[in-house]
Structures are given as C-alpha cells and as structure tokens.
N, C-alpha and C. Protein backbone atom coordinates (compact mmCIF):
# COMPACT_ATOMS: atom_id res chain seq x y z
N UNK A 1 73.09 116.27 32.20
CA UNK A 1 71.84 116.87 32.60
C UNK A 1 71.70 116.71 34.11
N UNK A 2 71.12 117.76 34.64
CA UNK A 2 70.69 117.53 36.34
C UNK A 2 69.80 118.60 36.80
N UNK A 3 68.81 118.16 37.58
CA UNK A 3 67.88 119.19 38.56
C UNK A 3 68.96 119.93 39.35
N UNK A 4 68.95 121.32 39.00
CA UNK A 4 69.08 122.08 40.24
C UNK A 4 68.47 122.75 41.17
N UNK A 5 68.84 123.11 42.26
CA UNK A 5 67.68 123.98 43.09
C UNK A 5 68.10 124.93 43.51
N UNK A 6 67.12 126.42 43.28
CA UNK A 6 67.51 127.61 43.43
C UNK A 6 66.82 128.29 44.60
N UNK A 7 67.30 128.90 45.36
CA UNK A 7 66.77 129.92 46.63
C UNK A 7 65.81 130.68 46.32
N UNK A 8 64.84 131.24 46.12
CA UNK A 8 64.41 132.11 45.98
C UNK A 8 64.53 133.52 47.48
N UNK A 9 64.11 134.85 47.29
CA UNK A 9 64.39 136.08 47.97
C UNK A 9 63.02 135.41 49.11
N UNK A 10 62.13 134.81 48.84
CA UNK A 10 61.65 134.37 50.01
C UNK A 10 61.86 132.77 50.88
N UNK A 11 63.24 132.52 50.47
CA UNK A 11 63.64 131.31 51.08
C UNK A 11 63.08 130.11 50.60
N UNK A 12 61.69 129.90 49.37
CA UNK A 12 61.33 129.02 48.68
C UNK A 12 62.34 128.34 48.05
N UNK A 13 62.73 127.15 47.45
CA UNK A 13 62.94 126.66 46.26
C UNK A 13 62.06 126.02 45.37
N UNK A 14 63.29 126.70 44.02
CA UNK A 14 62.62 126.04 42.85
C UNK A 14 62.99 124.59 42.03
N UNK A 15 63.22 124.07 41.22
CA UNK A 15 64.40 123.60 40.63
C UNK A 15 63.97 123.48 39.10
N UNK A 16 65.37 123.31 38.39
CA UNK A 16 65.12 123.80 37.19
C UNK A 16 66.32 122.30 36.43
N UNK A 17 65.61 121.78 35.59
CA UNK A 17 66.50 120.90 34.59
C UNK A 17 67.35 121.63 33.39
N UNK A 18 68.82 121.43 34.16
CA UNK A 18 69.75 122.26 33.19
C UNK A 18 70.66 121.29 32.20
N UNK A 19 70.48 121.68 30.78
CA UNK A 19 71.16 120.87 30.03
C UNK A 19 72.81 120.91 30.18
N UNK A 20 73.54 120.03 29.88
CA UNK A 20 75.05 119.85 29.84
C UNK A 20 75.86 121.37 29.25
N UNK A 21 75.22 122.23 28.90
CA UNK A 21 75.51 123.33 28.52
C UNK A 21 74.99 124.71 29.05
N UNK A 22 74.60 124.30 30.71
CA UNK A 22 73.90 125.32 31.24
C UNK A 22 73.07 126.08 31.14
N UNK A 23 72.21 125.25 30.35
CA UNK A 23 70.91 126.33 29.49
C UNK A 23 69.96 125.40 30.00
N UNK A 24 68.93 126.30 31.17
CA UNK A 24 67.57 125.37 31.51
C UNK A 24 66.55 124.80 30.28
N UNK A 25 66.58 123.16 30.61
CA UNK A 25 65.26 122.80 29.76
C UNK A 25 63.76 123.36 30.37
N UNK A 26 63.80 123.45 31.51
CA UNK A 26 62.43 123.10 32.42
C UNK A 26 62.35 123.76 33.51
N UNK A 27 61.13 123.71 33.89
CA UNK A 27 61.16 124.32 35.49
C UNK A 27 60.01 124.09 36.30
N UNK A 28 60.45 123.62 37.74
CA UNK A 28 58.66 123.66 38.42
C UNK A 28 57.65 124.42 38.28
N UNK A 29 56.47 124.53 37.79
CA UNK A 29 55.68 125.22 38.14
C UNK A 29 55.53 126.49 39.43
N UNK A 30 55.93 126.23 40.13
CA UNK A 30 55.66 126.69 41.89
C UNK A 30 56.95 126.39 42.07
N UNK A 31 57.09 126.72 43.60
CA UNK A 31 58.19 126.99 44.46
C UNK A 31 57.68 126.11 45.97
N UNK A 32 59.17 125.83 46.26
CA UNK A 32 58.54 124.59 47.39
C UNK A 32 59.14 125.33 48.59
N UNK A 33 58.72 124.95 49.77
CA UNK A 33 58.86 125.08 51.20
C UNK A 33 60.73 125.19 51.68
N UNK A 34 60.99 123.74 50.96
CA UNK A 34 62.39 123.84 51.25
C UNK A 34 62.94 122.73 50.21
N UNK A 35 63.92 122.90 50.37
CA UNK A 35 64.86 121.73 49.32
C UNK A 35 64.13 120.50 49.48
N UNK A 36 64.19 119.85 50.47
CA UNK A 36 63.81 118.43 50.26
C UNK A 36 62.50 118.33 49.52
N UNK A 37 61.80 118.57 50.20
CA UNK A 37 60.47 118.80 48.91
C UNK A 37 60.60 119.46 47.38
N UNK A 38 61.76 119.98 47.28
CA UNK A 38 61.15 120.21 45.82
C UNK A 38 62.56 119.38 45.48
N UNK A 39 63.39 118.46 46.04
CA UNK A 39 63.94 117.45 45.57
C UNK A 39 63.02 116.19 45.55
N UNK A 40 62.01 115.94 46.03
CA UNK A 40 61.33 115.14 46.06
C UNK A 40 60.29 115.48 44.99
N UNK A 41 60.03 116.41 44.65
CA UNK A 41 58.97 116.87 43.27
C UNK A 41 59.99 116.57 42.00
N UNK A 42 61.42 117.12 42.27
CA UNK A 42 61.67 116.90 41.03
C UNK A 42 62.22 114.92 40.65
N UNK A 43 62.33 114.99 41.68
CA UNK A 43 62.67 113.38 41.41
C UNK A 43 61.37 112.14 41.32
N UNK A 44 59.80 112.86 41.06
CA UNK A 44 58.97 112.60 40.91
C UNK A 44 58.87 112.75 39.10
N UNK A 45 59.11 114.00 39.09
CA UNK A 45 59.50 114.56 37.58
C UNK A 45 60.08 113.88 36.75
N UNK A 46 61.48 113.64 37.46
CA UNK A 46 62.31 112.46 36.73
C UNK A 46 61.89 110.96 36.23
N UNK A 47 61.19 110.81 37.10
CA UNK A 47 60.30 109.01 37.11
C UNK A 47 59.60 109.18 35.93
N UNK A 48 58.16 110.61 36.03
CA UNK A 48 57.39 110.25 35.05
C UNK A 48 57.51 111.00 34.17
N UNK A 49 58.57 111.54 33.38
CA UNK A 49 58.92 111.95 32.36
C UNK A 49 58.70 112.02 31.34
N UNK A 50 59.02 110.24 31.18
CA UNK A 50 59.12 109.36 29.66
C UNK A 50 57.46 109.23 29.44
N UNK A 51 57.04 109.21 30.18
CA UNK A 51 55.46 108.32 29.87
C UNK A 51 54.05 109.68 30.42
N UNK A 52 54.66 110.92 30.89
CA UNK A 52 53.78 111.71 31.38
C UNK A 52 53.17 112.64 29.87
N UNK A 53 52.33 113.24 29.86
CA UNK A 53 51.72 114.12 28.52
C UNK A 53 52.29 115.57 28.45
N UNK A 54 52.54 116.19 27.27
CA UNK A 54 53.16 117.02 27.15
C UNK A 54 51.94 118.15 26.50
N UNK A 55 51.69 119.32 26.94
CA UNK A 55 51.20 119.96 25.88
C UNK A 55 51.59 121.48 25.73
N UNK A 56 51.22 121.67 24.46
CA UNK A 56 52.07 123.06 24.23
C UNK A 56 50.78 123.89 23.70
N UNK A 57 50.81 125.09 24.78
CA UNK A 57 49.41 126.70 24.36
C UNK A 57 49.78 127.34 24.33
N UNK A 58 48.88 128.37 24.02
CA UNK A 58 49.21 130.01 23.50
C UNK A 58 48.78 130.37 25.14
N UNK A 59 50.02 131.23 25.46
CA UNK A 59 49.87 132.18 26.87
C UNK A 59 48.59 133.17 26.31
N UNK A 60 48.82 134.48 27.36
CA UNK A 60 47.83 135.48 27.32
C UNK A 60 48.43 136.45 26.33
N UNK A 61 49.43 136.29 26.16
CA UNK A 61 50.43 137.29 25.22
C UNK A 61 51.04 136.68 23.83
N UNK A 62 50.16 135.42 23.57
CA UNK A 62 50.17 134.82 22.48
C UNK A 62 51.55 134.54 21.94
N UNK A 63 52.24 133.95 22.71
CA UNK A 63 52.97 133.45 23.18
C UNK A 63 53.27 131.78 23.19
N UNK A 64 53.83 130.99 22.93
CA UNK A 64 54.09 129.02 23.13
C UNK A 64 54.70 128.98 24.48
N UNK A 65 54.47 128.14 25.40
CA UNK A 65 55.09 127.61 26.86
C UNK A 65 54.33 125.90 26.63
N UNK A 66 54.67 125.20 27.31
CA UNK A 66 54.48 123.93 27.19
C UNK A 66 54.21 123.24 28.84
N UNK A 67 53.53 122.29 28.85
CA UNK A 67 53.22 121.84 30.61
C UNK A 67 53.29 120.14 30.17
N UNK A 68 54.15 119.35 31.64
CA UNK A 68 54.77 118.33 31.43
C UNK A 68 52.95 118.11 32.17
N UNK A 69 51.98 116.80 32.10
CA UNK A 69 51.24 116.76 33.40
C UNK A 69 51.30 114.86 33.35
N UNK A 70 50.65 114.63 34.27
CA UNK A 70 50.51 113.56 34.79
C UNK A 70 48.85 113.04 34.91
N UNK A 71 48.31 112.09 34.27
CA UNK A 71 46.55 112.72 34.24
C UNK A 71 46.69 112.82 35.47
N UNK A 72 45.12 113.59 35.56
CA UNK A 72 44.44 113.94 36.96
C UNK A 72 45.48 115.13 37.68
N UNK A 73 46.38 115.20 37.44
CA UNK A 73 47.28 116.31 38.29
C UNK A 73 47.37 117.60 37.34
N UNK A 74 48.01 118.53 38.68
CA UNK A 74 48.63 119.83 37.79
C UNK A 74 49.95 119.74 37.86
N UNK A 75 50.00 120.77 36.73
CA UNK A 75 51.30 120.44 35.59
C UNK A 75 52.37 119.91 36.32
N UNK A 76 53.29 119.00 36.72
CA UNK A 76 54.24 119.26 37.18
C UNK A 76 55.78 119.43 36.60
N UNK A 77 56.12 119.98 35.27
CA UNK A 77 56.97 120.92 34.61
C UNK A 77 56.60 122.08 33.87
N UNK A 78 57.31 122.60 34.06
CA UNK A 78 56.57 123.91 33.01
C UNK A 78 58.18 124.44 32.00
N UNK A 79 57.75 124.63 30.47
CA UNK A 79 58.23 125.57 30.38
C UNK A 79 59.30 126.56 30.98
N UNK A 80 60.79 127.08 30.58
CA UNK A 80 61.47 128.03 31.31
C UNK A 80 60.99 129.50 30.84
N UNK A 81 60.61 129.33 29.35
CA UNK A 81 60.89 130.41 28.70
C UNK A 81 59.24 130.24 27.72
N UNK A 82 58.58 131.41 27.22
CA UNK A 82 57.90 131.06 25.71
C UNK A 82 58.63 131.35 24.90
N UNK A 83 58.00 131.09 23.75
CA UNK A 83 58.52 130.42 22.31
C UNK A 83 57.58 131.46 21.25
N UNK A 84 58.06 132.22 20.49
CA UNK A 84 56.94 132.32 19.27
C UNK A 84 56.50 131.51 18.57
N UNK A 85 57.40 130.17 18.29
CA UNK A 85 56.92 129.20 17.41
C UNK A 85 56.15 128.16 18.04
N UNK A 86 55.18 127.41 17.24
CA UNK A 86 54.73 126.56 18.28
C UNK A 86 55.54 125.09 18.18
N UNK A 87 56.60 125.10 16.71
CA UNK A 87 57.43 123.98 16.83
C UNK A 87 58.59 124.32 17.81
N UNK A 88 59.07 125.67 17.84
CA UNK A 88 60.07 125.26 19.16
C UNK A 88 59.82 124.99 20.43
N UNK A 89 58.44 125.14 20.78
CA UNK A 89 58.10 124.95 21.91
C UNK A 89 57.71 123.39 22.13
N UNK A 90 57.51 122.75 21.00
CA UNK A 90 57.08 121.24 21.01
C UNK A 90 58.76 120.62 21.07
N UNK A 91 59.68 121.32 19.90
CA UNK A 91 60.65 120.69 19.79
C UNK A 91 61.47 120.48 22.04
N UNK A 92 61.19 121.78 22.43
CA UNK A 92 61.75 122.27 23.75
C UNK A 92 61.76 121.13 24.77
N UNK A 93 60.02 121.24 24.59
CA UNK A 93 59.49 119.91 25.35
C UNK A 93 59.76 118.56 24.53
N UNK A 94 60.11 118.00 24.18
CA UNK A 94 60.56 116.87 23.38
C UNK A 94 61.98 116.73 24.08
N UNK A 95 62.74 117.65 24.06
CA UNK A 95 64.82 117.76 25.04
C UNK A 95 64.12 117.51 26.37
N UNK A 96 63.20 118.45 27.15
CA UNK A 96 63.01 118.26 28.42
C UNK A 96 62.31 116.52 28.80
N UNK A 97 61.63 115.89 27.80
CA UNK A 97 60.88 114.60 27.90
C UNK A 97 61.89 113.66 27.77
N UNK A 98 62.90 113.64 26.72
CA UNK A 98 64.43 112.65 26.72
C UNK A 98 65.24 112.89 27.38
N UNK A 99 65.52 113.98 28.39
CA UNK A 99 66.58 114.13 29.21
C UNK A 99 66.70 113.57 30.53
N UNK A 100 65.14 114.03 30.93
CA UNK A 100 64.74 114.55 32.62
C UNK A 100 65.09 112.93 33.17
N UNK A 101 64.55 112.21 32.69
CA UNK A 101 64.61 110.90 32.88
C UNK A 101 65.79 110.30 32.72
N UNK A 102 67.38 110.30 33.05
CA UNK A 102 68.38 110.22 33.12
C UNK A 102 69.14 111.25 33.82
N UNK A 103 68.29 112.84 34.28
CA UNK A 103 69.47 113.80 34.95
C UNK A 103 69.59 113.09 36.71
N UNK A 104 70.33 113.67 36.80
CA UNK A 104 70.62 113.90 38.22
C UNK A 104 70.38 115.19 38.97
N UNK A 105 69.99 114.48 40.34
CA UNK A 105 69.97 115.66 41.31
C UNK A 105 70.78 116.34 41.99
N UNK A 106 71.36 117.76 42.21
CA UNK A 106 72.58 118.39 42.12
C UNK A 106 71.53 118.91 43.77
N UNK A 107 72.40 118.22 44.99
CA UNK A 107 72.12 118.39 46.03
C UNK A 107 72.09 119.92 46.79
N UNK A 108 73.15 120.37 45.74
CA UNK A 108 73.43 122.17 46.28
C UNK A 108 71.97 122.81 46.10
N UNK A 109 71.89 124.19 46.27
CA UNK A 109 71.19 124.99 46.22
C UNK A 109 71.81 126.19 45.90
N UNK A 110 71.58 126.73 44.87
CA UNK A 110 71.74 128.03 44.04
C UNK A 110 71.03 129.31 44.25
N UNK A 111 71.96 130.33 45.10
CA UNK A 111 70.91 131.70 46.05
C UNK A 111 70.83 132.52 44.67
C-alpha cells in the first residue's frame, strides 16, 4: 500500500491510497498547492486513520461514498468512487481504515 500524488491540469496535487494491486482505496477531498503539502495531509491521514470516524451517505444521485473525518474537522479522506450498496461502501472504507496506517509515501508525482 502507498499514497501517491497526482498532478493535476492546474498544477494542484492530489493523492490517492493505492492498494498493492493498483486499485485506489481513497482520495483527498481537495487538491493541494504543491506536493509537499498534500504529502503532509496525507501523512496526517496516515497517523489518524486507525482511530479517526468513518461515515458512509447517500450522494445527490443516491448513490454510497464514505468520508474518513477527524472530530471538529472536514473530511480528510474521501471515497474514490460511489457504491450502490451501502455495504460496499462500509466494507471500502473498512480496506481504506486497515491499510492507510501502514502505506507509504511514494515521493514521485503522477502527471
């Protein structure tokens, strides 16, 4: 498992927790300024993982997505993808809550 970080077309990054099989668990909410900051968000991510609250809603399109939060803060994981079910979206977040907290940070950046 490891955070990667991706370029975005306006020079933002994102980063995204990709399982050992190249399939994202997770993803920031937002987009950061530059790498170091959103290496520093996700390695915030990583810390409070195990012990942060998970919850899983219906989008606007009735739809499952799930948000990692931290009390008092906004979300800081989100969801890659929704879910029709609301157990795969619990099960989703459950891989992203046992992983994040053991990946590593993959220093590259992905355009």
């Amino acid at each position: 498992m490891r955070f990667r970080f991706h370029t975005l077309k306006d020079t933002s990054v994102v980063w995204r927790l990709v399982g050992d099989n190249h399939r994202p668990l997770g993803t920031s909410p937002g987009s950061f300024p530059d790498l170091d900051r959103a290496a520093r968000a996700a390695a915030a991510v990583r810390a409070a993982a195990g012990t942060a609250s998970y919850e899983a809603a219906l989008d606007d399109q009735l739809l499952w997505r799930w948000q990692m939060r931290v009390e008092g803060e906004e979300p800081l994981a989100v969801a890659v993808r929704p879910y029709q079910r609301r157990i795969d979206c619990v099960r989703a977040a459950r891989r992203f809550q046992e992983q994040a907290p053991t990946a590593t940070l993959d220093a590259r950046t992905r355009f």
